[in-house]
N, C-alpha and C. Protein backbone atom coordinates (compact mmCIF):
# COMPACT_ATOMS: atom_id res chain seq x y z
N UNK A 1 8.85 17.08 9.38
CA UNK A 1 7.84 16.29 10.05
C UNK A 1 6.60 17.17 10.27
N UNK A 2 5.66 16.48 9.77
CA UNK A 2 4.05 17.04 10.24
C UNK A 2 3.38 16.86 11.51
N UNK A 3 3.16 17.93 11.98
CA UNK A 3 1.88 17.36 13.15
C UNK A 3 0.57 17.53 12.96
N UNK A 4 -0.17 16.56 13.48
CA UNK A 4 -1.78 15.94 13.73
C UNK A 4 -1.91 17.62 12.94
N UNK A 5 -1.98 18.63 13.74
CA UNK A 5 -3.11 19.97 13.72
C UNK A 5 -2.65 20.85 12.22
N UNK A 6 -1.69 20.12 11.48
CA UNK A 6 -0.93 21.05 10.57
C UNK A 6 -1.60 20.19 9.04
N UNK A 7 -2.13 18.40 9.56
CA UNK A 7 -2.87 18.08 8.41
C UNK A 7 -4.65 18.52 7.92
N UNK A 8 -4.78 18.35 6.69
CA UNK A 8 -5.81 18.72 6.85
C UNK A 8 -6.55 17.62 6.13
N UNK A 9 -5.98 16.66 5.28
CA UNK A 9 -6.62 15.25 5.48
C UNK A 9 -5.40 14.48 4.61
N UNK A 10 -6.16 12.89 5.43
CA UNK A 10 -5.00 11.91 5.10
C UNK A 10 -5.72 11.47 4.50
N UNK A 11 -4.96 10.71 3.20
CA UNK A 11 -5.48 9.74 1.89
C UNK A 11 -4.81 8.46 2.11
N UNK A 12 -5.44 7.31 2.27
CA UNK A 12 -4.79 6.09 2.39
C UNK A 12 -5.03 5.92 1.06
N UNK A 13 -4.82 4.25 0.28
CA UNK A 13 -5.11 3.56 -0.49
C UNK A 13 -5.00 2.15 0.13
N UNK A 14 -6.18 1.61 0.00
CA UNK A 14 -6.01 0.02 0.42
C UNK A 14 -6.19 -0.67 -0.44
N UNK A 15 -5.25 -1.48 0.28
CA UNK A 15 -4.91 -2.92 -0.95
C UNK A 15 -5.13 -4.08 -0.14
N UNK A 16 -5.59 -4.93 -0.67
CA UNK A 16 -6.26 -6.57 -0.03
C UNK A 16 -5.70 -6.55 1.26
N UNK A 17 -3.57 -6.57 1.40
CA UNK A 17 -3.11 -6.84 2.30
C UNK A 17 -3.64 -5.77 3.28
N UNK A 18 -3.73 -4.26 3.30
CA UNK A 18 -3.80 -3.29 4.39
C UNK A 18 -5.49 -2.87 4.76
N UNK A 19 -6.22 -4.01 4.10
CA UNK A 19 -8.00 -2.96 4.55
C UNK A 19 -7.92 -3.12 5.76
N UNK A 20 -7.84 -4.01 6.48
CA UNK A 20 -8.04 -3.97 8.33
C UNK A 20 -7.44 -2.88 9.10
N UNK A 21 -5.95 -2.32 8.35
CA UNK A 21 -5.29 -1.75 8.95
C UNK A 21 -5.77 0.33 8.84
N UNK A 22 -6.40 -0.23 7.24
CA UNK A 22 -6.50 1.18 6.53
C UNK A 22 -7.91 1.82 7.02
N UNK A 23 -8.90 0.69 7.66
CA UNK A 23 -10.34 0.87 7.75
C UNK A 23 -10.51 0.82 9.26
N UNK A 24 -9.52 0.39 9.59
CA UNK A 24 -9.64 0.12 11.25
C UNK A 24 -8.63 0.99 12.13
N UNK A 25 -7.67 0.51 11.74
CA UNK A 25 -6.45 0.66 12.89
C UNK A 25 -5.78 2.19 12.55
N UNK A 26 -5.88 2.55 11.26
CA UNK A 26 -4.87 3.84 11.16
C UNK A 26 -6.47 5.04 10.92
N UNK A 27 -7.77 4.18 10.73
CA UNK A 27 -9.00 5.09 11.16
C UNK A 27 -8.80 5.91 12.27
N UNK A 28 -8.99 4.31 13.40
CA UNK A 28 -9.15 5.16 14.36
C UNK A 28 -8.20 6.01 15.11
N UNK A 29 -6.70 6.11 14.85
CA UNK A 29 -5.25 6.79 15.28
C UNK A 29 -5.63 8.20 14.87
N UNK A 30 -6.28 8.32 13.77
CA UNK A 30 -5.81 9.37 12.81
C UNK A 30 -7.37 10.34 13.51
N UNK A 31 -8.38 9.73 14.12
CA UNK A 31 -9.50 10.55 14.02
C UNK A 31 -8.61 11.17 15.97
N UNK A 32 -8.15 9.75 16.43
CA UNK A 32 -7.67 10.19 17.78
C UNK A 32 -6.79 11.40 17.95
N UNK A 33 -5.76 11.57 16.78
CA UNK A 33 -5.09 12.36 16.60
C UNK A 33 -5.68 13.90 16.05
N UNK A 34 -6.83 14.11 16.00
CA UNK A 34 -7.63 15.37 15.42
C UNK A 34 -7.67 15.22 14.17
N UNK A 35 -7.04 14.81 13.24
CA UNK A 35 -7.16 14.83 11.28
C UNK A 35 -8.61 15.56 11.14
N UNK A 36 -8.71 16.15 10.43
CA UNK A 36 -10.10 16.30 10.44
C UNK A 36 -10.82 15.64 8.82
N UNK A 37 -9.84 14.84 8.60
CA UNK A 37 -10.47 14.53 6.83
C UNK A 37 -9.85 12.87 6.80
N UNK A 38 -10.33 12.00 6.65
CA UNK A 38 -9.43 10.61 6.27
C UNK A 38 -9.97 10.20 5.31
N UNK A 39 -9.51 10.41 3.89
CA UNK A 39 -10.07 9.18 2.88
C UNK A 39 -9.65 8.26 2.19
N UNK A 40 -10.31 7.24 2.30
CA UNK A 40 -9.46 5.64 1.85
C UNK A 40 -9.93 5.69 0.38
N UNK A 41 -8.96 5.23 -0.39
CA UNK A 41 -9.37 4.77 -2.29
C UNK A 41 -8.84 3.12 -2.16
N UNK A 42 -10.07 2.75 -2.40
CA UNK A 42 -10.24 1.54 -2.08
C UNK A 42 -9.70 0.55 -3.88
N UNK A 43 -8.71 0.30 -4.31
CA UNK A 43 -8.55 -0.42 -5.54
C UNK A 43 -9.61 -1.64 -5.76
N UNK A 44 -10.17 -2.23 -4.95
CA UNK A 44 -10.65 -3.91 -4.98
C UNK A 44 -11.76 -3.74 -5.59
N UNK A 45 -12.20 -4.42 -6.98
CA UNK A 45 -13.15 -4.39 -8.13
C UNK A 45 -13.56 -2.89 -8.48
N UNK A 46 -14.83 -2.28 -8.26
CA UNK A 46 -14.94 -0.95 -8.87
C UNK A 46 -14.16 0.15 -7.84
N UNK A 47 -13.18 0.91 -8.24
CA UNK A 47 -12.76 1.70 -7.40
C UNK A 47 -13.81 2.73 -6.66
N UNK A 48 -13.41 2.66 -5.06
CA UNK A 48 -14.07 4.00 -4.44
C UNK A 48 -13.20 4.21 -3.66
N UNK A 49 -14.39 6.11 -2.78
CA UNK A 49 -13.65 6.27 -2.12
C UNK A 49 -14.49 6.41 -0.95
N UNK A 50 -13.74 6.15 0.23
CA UNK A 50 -15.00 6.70 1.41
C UNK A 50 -14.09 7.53 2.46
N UNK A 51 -15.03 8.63 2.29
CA UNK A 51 -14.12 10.35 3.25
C UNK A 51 -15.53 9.71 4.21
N UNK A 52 -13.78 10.41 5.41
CA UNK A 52 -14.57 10.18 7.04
C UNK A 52 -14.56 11.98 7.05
N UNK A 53 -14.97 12.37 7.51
CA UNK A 53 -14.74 13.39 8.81
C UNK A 53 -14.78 13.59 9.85
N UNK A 54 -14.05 14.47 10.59
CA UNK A 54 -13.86 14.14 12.22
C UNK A 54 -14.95 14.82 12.88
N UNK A 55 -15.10 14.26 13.73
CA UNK A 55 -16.80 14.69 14.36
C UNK A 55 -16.72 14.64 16.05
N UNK A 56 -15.08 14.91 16.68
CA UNK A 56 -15.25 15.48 17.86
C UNK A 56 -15.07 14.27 18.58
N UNK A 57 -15.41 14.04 19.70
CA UNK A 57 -15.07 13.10 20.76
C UNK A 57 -16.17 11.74 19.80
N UNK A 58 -16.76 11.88 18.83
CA UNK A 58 -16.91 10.26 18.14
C UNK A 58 -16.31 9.78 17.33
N UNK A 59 -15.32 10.32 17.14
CA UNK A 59 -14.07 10.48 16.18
C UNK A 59 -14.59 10.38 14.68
N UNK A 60 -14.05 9.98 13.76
CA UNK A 60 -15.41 9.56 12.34
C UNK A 60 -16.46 9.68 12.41
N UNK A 61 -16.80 10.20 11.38
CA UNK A 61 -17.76 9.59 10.78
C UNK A 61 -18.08 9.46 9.23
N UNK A 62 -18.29 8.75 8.59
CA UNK A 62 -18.01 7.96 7.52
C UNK A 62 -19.05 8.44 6.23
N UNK A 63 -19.00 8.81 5.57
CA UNK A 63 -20.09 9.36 4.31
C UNK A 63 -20.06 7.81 3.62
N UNK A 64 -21.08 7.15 2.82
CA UNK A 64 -20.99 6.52 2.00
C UNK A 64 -19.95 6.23 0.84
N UNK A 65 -19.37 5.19 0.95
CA UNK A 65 -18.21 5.16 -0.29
C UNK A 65 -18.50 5.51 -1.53
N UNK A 66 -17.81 6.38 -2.49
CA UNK A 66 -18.52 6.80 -3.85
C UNK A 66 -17.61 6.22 -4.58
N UNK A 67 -18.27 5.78 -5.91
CA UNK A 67 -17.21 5.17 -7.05
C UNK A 67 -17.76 6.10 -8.60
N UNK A 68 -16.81 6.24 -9.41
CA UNK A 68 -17.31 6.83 -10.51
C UNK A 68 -16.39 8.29 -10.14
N UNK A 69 -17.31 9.42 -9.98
CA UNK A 69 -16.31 10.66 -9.60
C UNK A 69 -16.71 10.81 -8.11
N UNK A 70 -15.26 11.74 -7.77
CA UNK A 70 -15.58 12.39 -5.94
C UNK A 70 -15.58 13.62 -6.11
N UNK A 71 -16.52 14.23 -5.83
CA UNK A 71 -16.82 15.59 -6.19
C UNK A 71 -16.93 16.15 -4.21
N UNK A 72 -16.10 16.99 -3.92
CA UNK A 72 -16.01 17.69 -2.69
C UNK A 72 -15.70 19.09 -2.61
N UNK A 73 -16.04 20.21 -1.37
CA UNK A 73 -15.54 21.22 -1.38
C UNK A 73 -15.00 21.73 0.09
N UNK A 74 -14.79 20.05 0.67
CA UNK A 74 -13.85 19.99 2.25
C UNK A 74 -13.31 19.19 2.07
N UNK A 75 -11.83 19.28 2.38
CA UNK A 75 -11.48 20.68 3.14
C UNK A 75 -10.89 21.58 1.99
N UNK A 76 -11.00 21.18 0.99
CA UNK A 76 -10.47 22.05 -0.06
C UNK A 76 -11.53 21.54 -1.60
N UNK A 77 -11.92 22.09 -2.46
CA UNK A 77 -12.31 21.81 -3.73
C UNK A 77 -11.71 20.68 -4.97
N UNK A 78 -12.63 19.66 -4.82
CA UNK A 78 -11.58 18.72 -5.33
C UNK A 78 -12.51 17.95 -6.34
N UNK A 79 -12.27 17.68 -7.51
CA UNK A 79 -12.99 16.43 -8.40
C UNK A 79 -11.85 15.40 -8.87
N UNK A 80 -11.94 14.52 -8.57
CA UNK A 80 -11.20 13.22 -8.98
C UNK A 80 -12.12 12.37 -9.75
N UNK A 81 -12.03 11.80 -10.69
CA UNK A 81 -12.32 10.66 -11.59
C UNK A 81 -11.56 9.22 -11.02
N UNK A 82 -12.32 8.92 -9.98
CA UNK A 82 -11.89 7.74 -9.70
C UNK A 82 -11.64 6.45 -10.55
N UNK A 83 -12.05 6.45 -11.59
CA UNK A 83 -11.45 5.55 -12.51
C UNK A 83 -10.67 5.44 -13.51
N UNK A 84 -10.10 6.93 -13.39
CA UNK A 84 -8.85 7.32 -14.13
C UNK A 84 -7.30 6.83 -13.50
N UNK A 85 -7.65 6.50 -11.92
CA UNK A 85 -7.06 6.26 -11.28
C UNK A 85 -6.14 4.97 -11.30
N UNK A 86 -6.65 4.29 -12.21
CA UNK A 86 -5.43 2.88 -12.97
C UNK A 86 -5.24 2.83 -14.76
N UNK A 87 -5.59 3.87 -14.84
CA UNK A 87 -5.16 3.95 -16.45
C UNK A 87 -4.01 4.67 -15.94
């Protein structure tokens, strides 16, 4: 078992049934809980993704959703081809 301070970010994927839950409800748990990284890959028409980071007693805050590639170097160095992602 993991605790809150041992992650260093959570990746959802939402699907039609879970966006309320994935954008709302396990948002705001996960920023309450310290996470310091949450990013959702959103499947519904062009895939994206939108990374929160934790920003202290406002919990999130949300960068613009990107589709095409995710190019990052928090919390770790990462390029994903988000549309490789259903082939």
């Amino acid at each position: 078992m993991l605790r809150a301070e041992e992650v260093a970010v959570v990746i959802e994927v939402a699907s039609p049934g879970s966006k309320r839950t994935d954008y709302q409800v396990k948002h705001d748990e996960y920023a309450d809980a310290g996470i310091p990284h949450h990013w959702i890959v959103d499947t519904s028409e062009a895939i994206s993704l939108l990374a929160c980071h934790h920003a202290g007693e406002f919990g999130y805050l949300d960068a613009s959703a990107v589709t095409g590639t995710f190019t990052t170097d928090v919390p770790f160095p990462v390029k994903l081809d988000l549309d490789a992602l259903l082939d």
